[in-house]
C-alpha atoms as a PDB file:
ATOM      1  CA  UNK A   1      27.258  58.912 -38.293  1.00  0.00           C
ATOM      2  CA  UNK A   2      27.052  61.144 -41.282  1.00  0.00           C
ATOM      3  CA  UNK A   3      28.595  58.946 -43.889  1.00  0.00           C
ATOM      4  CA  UNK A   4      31.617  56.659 -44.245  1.00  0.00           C
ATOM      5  CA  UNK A   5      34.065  58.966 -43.644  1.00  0.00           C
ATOM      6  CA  UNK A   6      32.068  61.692 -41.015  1.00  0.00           C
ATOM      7  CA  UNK A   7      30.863  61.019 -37.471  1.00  0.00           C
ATOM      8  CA  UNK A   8      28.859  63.386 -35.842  1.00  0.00           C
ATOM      9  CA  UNK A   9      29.604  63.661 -31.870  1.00  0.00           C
ATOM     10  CA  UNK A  10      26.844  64.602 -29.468  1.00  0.00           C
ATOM     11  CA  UNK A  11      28.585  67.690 -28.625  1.00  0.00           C
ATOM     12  CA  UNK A  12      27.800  68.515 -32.178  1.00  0.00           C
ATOM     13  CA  UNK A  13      31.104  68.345 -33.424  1.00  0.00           C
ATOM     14  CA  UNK A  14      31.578  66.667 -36.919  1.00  0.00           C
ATOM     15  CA  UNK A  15      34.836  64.410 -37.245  1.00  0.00           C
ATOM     16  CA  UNK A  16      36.302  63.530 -40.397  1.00  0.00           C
ATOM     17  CA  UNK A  17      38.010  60.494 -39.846  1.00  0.00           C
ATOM     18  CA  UNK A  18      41.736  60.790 -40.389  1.00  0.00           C
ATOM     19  CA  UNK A  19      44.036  58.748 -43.168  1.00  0.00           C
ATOM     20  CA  UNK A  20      41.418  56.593 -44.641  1.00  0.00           C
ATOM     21  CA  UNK A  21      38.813  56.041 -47.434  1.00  0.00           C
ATOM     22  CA  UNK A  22      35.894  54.215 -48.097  1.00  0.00           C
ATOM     23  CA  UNK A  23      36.148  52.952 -52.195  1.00  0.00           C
ATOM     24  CA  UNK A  24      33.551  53.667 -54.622  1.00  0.00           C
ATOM     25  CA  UNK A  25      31.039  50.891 -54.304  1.00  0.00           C
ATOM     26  CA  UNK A  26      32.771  50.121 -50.035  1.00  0.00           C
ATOM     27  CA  UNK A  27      30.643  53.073 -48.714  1.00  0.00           C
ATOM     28  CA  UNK A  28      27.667  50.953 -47.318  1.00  0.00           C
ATOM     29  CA  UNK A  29      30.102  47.969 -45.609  1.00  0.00           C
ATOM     30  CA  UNK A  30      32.083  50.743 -43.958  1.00  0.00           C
ATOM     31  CA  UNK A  31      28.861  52.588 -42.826  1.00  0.00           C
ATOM     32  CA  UNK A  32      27.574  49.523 -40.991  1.00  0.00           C
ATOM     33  CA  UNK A  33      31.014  48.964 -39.521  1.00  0.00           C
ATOM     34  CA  UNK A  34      31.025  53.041 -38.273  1.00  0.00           C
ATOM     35  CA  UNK A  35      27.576  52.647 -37.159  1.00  0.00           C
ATOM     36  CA  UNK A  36      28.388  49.958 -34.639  1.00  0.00           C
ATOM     37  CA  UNK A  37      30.098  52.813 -32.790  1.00  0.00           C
ATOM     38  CA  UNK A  38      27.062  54.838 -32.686  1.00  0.00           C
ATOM     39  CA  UNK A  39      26.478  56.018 -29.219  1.00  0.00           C
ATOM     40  CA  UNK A  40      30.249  54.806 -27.759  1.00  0.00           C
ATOM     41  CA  UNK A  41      32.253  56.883 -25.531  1.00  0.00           C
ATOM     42  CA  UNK A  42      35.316  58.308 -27.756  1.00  0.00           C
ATOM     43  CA  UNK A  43      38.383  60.091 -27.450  1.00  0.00           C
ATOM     44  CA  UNK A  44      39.516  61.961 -30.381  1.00  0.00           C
ATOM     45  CA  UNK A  45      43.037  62.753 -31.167  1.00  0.00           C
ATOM     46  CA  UNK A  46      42.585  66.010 -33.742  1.00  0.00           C
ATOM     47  CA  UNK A  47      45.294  66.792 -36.892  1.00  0.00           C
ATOM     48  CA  UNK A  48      44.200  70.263 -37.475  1.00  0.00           C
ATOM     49  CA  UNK A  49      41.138  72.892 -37.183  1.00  0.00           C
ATOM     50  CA  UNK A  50      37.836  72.493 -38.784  1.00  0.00           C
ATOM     51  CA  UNK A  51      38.016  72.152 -42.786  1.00  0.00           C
ATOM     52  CA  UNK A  52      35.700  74.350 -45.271  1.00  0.00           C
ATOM     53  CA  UNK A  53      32.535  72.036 -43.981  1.00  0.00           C
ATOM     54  CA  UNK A  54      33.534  72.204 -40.791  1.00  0.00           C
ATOM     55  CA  UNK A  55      34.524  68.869 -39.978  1.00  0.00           C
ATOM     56  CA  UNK A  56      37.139  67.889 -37.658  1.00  0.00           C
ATOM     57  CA  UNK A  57      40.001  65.787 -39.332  1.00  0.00           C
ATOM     58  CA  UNK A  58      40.753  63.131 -36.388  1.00  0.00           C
ATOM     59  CA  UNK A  59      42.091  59.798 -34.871  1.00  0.00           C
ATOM     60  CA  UNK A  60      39.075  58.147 -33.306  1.00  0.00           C
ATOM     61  CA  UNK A  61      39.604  55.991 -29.997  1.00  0.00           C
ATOM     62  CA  UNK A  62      36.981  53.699 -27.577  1.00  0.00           C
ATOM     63  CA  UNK A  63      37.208  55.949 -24.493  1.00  0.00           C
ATOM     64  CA  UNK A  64      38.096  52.471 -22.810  1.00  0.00           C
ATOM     65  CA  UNK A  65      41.378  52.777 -24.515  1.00  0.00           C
ATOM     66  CA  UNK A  66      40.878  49.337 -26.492  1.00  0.00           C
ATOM     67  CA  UNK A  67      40.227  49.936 -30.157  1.00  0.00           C
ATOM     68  CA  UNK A  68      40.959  52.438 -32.391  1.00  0.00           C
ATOM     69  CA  UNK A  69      38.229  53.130 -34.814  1.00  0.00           C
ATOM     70  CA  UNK A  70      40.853  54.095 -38.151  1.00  0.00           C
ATOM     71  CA  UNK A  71      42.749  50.059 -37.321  1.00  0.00           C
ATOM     72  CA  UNK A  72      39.538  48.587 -37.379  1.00  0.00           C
ATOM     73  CA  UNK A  73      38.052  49.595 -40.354  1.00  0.00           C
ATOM     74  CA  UNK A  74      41.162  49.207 -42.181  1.00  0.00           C
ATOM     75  CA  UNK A  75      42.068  45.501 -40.458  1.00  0.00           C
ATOM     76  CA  UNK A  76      38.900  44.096 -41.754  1.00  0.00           C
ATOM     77  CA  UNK A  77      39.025  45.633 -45.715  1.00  0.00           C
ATOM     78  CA  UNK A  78      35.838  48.313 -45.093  1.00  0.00           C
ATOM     79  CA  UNK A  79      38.051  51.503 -45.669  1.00  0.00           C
ATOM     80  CA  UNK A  80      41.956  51.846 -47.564  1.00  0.00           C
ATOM     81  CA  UNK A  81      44.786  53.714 -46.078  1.00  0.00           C
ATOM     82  CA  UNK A  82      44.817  57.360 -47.843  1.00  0.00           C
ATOM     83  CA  UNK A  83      47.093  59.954 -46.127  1.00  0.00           C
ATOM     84  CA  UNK A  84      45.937  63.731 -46.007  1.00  0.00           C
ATOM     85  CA  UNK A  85      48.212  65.364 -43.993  1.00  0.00           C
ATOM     86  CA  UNK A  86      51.911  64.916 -44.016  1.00  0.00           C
ATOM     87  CA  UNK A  87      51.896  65.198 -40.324  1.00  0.00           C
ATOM     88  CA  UNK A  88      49.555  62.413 -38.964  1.00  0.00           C
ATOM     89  CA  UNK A  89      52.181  60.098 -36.780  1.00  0.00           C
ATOM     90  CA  UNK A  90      49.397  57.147 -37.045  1.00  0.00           C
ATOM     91  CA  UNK A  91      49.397  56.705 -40.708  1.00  0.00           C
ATOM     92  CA  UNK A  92      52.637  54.176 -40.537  1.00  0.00           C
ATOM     93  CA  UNK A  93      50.791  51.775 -38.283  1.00  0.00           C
ATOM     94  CA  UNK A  94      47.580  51.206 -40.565  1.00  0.00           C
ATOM     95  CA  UNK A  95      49.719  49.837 -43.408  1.00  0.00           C
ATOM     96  CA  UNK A  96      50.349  46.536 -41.675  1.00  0.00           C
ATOM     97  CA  UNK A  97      46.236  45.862 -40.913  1.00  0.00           C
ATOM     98  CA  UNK A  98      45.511  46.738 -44.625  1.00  0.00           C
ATOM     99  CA  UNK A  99      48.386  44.395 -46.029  1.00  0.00           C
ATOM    100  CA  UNK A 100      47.060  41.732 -43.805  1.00  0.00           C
ATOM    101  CA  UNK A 101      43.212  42.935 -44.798  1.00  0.00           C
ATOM    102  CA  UNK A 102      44.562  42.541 -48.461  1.00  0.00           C
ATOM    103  CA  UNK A 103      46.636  38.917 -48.039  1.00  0.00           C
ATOM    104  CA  UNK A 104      42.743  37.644 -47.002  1.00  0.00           C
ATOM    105  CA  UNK A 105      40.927  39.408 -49.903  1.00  0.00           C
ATOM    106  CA  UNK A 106      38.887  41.174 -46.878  1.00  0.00           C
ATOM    107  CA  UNK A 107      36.398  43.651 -48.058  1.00  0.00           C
ATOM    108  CA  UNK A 108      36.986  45.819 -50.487  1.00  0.00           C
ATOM    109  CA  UNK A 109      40.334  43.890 -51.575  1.00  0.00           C
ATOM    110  CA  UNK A 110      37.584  40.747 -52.282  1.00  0.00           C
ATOM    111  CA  UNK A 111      37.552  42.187 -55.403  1.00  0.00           C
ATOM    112  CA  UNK A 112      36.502  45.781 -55.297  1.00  0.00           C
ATOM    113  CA  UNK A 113      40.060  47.076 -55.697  1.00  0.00           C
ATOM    114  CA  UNK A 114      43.571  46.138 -56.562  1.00  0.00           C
ATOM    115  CA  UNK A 115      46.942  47.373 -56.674  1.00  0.00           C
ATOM    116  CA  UNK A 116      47.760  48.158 -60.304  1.00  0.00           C
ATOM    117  CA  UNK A 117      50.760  47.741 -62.123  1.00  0.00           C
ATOM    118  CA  UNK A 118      52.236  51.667 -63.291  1.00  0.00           C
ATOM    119  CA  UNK A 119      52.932  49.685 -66.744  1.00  0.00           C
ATOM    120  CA  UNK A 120      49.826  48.169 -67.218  1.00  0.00           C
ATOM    121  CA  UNK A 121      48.269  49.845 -70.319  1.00  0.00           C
ATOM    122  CA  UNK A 122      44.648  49.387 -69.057  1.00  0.00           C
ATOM    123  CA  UNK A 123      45.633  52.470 -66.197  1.00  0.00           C
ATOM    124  CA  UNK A 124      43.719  55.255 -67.942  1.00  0.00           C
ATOM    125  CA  UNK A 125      40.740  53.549 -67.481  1.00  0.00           C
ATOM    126  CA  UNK A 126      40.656  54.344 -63.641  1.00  0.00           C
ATOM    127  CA  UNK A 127      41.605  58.429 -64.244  1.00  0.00           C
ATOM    128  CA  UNK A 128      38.806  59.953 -61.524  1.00  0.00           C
ATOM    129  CA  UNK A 129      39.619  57.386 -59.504  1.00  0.00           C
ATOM    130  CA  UNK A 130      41.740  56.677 -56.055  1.00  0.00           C
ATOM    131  CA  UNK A 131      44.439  53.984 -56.412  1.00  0.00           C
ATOM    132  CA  UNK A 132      47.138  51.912 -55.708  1.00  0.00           C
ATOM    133  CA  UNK A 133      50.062  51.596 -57.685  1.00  0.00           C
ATOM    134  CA  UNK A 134      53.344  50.056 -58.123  1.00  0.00           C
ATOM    135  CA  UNK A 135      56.372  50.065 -59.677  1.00  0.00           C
ATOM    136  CA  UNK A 136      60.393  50.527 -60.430  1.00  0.00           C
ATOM    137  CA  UNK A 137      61.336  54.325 -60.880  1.00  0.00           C
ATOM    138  CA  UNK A 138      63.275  54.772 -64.084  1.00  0.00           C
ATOM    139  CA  UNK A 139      63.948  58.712 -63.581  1.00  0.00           C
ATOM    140  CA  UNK A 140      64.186  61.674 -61.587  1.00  0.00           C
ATOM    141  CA  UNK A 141      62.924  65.128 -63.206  1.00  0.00           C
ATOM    142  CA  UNK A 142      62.397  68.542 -61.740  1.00  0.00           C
ATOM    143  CA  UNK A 143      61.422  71.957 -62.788  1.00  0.00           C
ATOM    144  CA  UNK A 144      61.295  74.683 -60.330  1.00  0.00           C
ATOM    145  CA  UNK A 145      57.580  74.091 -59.204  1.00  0.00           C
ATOM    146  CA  UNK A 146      57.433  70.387 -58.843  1.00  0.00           C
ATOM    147  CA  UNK A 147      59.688  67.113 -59.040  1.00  0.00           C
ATOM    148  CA  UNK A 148      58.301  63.924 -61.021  1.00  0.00           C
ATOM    149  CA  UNK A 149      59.086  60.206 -61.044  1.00  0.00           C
ATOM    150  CA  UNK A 150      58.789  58.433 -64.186  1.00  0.00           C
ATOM    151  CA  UNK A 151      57.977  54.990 -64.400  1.00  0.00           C
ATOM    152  CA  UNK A 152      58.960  54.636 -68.185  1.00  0.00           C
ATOM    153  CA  UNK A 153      60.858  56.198 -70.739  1.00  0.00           C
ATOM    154  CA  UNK A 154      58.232  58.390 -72.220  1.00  0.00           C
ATOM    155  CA  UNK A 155      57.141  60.800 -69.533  1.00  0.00           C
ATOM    156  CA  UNK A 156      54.441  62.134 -72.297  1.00  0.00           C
ATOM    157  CA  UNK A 157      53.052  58.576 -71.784  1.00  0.00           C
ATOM    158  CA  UNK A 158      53.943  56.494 -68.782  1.00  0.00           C
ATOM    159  CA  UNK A 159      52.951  57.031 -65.540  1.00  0.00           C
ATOM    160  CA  UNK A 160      54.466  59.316 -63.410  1.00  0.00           C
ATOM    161  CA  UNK A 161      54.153  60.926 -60.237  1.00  0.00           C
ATOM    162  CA  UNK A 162      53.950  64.618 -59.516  1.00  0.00           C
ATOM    163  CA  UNK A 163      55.123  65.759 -55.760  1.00  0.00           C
ATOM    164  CA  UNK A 164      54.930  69.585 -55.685  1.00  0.00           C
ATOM    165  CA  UNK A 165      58.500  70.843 -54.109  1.00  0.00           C
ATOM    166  CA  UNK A 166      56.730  73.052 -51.161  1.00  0.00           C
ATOM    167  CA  UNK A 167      55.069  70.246 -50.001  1.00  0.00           C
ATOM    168  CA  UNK A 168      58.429  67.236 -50.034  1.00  0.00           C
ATOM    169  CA  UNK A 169      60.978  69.728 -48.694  1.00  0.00           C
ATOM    170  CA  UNK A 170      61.440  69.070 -45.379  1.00  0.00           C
ATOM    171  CA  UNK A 171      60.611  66.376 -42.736  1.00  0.00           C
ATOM    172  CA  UNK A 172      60.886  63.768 -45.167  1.00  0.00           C
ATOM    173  CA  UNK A 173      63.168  60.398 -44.281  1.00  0.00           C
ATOM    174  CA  UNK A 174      65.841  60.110 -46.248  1.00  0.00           C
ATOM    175  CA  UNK A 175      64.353  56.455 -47.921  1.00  0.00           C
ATOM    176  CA  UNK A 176      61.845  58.602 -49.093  1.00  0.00           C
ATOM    177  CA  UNK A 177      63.885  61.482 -50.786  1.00  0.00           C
ATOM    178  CA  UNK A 178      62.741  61.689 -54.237  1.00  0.00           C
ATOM    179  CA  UNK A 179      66.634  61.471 -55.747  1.00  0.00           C
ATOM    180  CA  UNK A 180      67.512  58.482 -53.811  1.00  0.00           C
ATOM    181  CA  UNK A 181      63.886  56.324 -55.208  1.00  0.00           C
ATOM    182  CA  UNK A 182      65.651  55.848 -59.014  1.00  0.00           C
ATOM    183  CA  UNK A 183      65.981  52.205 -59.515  1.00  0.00           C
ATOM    184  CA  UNK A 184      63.779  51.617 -56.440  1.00  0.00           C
ATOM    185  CA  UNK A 185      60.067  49.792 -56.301  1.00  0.00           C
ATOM    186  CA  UNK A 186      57.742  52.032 -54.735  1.00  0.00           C
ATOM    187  CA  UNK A 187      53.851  52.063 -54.644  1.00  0.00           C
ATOM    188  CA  UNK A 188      52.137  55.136 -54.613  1.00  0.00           C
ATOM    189  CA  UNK A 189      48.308  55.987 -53.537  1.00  0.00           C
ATOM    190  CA  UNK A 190      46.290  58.784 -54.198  1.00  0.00           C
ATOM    191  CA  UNK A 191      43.760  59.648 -57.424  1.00  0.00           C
ATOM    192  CA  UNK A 192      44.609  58.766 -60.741  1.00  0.00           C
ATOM    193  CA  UNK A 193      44.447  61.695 -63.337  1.00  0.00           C
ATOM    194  CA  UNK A 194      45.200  62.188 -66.878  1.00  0.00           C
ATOM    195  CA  UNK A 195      48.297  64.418 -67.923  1.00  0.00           C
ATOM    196  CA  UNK A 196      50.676  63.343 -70.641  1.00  0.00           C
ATOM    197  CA  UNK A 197      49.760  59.788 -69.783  1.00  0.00           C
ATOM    198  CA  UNK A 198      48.196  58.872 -66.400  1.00  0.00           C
ATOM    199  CA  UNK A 199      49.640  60.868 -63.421  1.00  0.00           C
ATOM    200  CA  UNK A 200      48.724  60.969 -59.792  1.00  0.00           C
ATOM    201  CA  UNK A 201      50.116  64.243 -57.378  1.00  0.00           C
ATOM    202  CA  UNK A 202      51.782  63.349 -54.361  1.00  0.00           C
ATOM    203  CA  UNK A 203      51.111  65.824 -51.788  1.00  0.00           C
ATOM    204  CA  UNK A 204      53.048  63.907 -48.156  1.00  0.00           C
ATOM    205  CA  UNK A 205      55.392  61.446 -48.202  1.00  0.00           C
ATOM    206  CA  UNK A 206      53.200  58.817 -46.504  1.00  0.00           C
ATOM    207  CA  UNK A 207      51.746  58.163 -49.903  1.00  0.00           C
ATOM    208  CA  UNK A 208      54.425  56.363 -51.238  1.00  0.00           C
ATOM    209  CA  UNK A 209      55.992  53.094 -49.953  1.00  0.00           C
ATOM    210  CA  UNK A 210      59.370  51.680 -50.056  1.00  0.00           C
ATOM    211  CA  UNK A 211      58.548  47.853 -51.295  1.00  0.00           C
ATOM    212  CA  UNK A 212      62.598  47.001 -51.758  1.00  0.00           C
ATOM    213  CA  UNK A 213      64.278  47.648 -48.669  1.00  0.00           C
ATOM    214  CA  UNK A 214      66.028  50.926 -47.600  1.00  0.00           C
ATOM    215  CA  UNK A 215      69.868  49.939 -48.638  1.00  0.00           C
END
């Protein structure tokens, strides 16, 4: 174990564990959690080649086929759900555990982190970091490069989220189709940045949720 997010294999191979992150101020519960697999038999079920540091972005699995390393972390509150890729077919099955790790206050949702509101006027103060938020889409804008949802009236204010048009062009379910989430409540997670107001760039579809239904 490297960190809270890297396991070293005895093959030498570094893994960066797949769809998840360990909150500012979580890193040292969700080390001791990781460490517990320290010496375990895995499988590995890998997204992609070796990033820039050459780690491995991966599923990790008990080679006796009974837990999977990502659920566990997530089910009790040590790590959050936070999708990289746009193809990672586990992603959909963590959100349950972390609702469930949230309805307890488990770990990091004890206190350490919330779900904000994309109205609440206090937002700014969390630009830098990763977050949760929610809300009702007022509007659809696009420009060649990029499509935005605003969550108020004044897109040189509110909150609004930025999803680049290469990346949301294909593969995406229709709930999820940017024109058809106006009116809708969605939440959104990724890091909070300042840009006309606070904005945060959605990069794959599996960061945003559907939280009315899909009618």
């Amino acid at each position: 174990m490297e960190d809270a997010a890297t396991l070293r294999l005895a093959d030498g191979r570094r893994l960066k564990l797949a769809g998840i992150h360990a909150p500012g101020g979580a890193e040292e519960a969700a080390g001791a959690a990781l460490s517990r697999w320290v010496g375990r038999a895995v499988d590995i079920a890998t997204l992609g080649p070796a990033d820039r540091y050459g780690r491995i972005e991966a599923h990790v699995f008990g080679r006796d086929g009974a837990d999977w390393l990502q659920f566990l972390l997530v089910a009790g509150g040590d790590v959050i759900v936070l999708p990289q890729v746009s193809d990672d077919p586990c992603l959909i099955a963590l959100l349950h555990p972390e609702a469930e790790a949230r309805a307890r206050k488990s770990g990091v949702w004890a206190g350490l982190l919330r779900i904000r509101q994309a109205d609440d006027p206090r937002l700014a103060d969390h630009v830098g970091t990763i977050g949760l938020v929610e809300g009702r889409v007022v509007s659809v804008g696009k420009t060649r490069s990029n499509t935005y949802l605003n969550f108020g009236t004044d897109w040189a204010l509110d909150f609004t989220v930025m999803i680049p048009v290469s990346d949301h062009a294909s593969g995406v379910d229709d709930n999820l189709q940017p024109s058809g989430l106006v009116g809708r409540r969605i939440r959104v997670r990724g890091i909070l940045e300042q840009w006309n107001g606070v904005l945060m760039r959605v990069r794959t579809p599996a960061q945003i949720e559907r939280l009315d239904g899909h009618n």
